[in-house]
C-alpha atoms as a PDB file:
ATOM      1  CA  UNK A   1      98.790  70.893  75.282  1.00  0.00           C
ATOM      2  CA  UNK A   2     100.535  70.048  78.533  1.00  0.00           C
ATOM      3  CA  UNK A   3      97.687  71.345  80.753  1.00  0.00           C
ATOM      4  CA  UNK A   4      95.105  69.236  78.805  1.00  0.00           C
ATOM      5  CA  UNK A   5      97.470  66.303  79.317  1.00  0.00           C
ATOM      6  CA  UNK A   6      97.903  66.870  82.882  1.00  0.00           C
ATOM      7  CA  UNK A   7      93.644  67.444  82.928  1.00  0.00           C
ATOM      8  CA  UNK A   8      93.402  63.828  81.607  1.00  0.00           C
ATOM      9  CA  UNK A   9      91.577  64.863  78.691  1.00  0.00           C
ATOM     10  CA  UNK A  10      91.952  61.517  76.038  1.00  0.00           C
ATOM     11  CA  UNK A  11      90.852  62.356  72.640  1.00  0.00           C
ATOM     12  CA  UNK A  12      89.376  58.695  70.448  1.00  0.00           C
ATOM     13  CA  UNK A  13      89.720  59.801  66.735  1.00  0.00           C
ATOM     14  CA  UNK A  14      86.695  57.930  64.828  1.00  0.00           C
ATOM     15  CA  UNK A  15      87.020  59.401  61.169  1.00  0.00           C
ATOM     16  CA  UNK A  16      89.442  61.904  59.863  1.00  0.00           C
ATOM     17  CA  UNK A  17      88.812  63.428  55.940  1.00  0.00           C
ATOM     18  CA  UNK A  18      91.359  65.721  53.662  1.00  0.00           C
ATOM     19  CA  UNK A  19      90.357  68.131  51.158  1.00  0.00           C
ATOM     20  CA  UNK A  20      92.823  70.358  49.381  1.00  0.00           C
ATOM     21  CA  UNK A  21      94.950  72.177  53.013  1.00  0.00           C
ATOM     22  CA  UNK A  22      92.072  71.400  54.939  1.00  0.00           C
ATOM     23  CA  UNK A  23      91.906  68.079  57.248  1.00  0.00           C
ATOM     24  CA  UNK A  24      88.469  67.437  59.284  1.00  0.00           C
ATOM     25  CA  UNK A  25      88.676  65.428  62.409  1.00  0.00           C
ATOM     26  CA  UNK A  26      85.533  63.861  64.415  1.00  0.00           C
ATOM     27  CA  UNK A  27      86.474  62.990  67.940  1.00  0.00           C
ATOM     28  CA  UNK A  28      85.343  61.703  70.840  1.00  0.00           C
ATOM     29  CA  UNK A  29      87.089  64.128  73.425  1.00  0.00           C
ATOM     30  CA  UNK A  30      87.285  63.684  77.528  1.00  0.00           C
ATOM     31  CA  UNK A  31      87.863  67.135  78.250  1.00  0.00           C
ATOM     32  CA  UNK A  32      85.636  67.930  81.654  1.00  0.00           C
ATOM     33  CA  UNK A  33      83.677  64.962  80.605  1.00  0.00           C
ATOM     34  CA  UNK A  34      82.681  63.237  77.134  1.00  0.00           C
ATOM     35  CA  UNK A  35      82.096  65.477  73.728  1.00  0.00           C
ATOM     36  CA  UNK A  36      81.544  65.219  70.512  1.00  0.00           C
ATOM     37  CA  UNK A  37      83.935  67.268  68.731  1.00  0.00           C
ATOM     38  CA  UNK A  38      84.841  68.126  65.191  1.00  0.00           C
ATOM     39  CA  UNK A  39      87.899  69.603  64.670  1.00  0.00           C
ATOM     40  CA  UNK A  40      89.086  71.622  61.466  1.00  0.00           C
ATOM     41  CA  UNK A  41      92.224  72.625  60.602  1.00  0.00           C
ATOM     42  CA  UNK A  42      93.997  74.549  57.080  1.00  0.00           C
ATOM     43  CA  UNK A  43      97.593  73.972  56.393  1.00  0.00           C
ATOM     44  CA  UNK A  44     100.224  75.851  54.550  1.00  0.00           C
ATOM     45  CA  UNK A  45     103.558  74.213  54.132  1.00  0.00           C
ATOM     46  CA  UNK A  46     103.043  71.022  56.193  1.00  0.00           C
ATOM     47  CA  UNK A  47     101.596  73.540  58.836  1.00  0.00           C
ATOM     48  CA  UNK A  48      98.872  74.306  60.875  1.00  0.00           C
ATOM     49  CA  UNK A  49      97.827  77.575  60.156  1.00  0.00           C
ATOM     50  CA  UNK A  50      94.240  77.655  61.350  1.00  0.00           C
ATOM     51  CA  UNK A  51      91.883  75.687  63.590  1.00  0.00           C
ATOM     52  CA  UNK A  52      88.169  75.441  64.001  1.00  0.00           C
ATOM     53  CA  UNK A  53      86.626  73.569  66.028  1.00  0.00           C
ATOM     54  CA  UNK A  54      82.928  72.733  67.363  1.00  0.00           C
ATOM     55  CA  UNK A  55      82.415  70.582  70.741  1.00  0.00           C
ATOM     56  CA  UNK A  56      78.728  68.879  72.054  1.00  0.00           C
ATOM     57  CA  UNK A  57      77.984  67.070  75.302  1.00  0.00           C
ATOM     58  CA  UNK A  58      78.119  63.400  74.530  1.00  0.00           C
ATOM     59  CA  UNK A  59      73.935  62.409  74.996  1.00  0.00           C
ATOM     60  CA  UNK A  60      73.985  58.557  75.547  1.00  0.00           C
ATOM     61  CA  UNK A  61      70.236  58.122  74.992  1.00  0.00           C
ATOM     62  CA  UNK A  62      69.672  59.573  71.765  1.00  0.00           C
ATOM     63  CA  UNK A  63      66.084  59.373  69.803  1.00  0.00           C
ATOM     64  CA  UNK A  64      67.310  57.390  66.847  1.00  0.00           C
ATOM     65  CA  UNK A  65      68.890  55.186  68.998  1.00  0.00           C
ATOM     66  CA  UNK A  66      72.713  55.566  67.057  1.00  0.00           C
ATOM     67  CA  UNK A  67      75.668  57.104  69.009  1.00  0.00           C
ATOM     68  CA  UNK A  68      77.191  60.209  68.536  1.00  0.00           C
ATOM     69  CA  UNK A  69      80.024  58.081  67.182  1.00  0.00           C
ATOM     70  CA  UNK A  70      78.698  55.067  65.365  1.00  0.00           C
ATOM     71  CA  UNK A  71      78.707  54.504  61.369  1.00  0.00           C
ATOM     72  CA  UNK A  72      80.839  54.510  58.668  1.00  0.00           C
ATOM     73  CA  UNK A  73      84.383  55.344  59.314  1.00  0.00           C
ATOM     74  CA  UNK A  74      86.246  53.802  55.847  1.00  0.00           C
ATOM     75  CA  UNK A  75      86.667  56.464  53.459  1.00  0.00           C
ATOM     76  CA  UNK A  76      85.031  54.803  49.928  1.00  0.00           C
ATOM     77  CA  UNK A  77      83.916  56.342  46.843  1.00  0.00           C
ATOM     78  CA  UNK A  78      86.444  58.469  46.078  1.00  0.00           C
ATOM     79  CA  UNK A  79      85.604  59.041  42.444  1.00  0.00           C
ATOM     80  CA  UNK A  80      82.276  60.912  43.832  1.00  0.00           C
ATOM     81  CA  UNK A  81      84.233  63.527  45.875  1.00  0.00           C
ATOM     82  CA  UNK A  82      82.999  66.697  43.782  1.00  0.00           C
ATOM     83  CA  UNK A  83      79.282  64.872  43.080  1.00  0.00           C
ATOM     84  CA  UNK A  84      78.536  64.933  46.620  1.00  0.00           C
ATOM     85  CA  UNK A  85      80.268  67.792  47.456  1.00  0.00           C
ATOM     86  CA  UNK A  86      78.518  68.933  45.162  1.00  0.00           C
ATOM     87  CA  UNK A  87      74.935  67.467  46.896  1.00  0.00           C
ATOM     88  CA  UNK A  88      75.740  68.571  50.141  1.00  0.00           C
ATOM     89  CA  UNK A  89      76.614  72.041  48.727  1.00  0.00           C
ATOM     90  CA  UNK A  90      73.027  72.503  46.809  1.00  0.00           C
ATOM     91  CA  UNK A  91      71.321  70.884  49.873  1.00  0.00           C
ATOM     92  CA  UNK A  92      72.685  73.455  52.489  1.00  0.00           C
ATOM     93  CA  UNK A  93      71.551  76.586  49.871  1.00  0.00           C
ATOM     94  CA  UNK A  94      68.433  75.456  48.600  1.00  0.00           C
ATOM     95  CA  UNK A  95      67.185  73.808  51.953  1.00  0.00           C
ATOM     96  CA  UNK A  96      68.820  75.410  54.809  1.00  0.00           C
ATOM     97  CA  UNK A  97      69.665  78.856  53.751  1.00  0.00           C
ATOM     98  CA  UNK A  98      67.082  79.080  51.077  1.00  0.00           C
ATOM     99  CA  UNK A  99      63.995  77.706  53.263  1.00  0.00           C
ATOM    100  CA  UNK A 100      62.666  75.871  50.443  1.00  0.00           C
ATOM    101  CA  UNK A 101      61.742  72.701  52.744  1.00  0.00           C
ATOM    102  CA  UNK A 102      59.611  71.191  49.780  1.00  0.00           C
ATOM    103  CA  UNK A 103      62.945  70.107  48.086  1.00  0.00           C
ATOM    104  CA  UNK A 104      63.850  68.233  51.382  1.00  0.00           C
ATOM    105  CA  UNK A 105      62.821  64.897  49.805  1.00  0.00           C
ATOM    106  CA  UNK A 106      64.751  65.361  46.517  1.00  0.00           C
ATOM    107  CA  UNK A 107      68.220  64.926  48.982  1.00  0.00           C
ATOM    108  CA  UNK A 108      67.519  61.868  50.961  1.00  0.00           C
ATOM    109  CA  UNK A 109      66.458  58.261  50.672  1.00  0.00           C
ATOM    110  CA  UNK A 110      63.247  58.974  52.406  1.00  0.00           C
ATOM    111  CA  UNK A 111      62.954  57.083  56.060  1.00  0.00           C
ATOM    112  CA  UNK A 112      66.806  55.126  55.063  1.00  0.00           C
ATOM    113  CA  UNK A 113      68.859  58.230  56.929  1.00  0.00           C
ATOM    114  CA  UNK A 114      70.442  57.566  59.764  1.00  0.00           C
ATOM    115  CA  UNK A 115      70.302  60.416  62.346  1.00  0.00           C
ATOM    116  CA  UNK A 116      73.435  61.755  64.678  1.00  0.00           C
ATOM    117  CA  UNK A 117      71.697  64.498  66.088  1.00  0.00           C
ATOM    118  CA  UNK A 118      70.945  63.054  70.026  1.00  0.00           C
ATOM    119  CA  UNK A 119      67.632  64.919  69.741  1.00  0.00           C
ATOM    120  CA  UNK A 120      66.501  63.975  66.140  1.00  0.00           C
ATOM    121  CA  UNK A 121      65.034  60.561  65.136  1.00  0.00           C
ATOM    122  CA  UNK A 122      66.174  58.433  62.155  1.00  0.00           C
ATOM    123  CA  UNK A 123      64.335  59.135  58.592  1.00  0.00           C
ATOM    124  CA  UNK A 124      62.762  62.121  56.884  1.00  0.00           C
ATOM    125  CA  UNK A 125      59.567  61.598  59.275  1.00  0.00           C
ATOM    126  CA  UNK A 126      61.840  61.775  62.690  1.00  0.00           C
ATOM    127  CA  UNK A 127      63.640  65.491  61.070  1.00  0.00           C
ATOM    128  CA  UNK A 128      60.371  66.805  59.938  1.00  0.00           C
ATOM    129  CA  UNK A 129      58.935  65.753  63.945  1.00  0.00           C
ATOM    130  CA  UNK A 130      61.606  67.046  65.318  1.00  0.00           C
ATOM    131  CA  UNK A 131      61.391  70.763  62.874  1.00  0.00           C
ATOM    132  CA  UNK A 132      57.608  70.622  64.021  1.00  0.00           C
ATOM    133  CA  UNK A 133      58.205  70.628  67.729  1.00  0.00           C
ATOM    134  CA  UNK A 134      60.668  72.926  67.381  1.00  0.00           C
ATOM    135  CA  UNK A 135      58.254  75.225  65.762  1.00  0.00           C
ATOM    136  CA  UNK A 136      55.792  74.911  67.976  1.00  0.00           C
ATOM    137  CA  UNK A 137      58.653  76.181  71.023  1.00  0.00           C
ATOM    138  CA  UNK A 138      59.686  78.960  68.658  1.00  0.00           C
ATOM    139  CA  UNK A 139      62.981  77.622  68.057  1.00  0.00           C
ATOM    140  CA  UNK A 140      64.579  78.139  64.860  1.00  0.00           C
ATOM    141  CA  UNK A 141      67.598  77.402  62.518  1.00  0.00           C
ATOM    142  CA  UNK A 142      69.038  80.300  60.576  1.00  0.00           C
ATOM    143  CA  UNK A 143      71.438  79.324  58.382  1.00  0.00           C
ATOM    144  CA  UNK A 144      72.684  82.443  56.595  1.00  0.00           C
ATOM    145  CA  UNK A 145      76.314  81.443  55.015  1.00  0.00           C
ATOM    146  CA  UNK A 146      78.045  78.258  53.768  1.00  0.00           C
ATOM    147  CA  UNK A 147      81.663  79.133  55.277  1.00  0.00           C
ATOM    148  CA  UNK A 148      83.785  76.038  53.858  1.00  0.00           C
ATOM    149  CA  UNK A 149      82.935  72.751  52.242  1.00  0.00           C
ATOM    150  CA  UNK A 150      85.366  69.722  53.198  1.00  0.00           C
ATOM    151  CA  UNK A 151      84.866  66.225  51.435  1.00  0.00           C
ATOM    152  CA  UNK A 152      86.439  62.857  50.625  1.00  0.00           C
ATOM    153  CA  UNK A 153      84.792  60.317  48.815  1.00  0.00           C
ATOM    154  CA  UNK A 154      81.905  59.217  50.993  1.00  0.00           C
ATOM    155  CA  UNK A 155      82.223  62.203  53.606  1.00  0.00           C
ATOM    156  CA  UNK A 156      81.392  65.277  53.573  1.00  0.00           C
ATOM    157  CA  UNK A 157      81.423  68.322  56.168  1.00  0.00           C
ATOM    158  CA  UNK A 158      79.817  71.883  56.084  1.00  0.00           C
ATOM    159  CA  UNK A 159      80.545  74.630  58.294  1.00  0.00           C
ATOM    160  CA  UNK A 160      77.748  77.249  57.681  1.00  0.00           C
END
């Protein structure tokens, strides 16, 4: 940690969720200039016994035109933990890994979905654009295993 120190690297927490031994941190990191990072880490024992982590270039004109950053950060409904969990969870099979794209609509409030993704505009219609071009450049998303499901209340995060 001393050499990241002594690299300048300043880390801006924006929303941090629990879940059983697992905590899920999403960053803003200056670490040989500005990411977007989610961090994941297990405990056992008050310790830290594993650590995952995923880092993106910070993109400061984004198609939706939201930050890599902005939104909620106030954990609320904490009484729906498991129910969207639970969403999230049948999203991510039936959708992603399953490839059944016609059930798409059944998950989201249409064009109300805000977008993080720098290269994917707001609402149903900016994903489905966005899956289209990507098509057409032969670039695909294979999701082939949900790994771990962290949630709290209003957030939830899948590593697949």
């Amino acid at each position: 940690m001393e050499s990241l120190q002594q690299a300048g690297t300043k880390v801006d927490v924006k929303r941090v969720i629990s879940d059983g031994d697992f905590v899920a941190v999403h960053s803003e990191y200056n670490l040989n200039g500005p990411k977007a990072v989610f961090d994941i880490f297990r405990f056992e024992k008050g310790k830290i016994v594993e650590h995952w982590d995923n880092l993106q270039k910070v993109v400061g004109e984004t198609l939706s035109g939201h930050t890599m950053f902005d939104g909620a950060t106030e954990i609320t409904d904490l009484d729906k933990t498991n129910e969207n969990k639970e969403l999230v969870k049948n999203f991510v099979e039936d959708v992603l890994m399953g490839q059944n794209l016609d059930k798409l609509t059944s998950y989201f409030d249409g064009d109300n979905y805000i977008q993080h993704n720098p290269y994917i505009a707001d609402g149903l219609s900016g994903l489905g654009k966005a899956l289209e071009e990507w098509a057409k450049q032969e670039v695909t998303m294979q999701y082939d295993k949900l790994h771990m499901l962290i949630g709290q209340g209003n957030f939830v995060l899948v590593a697949s």
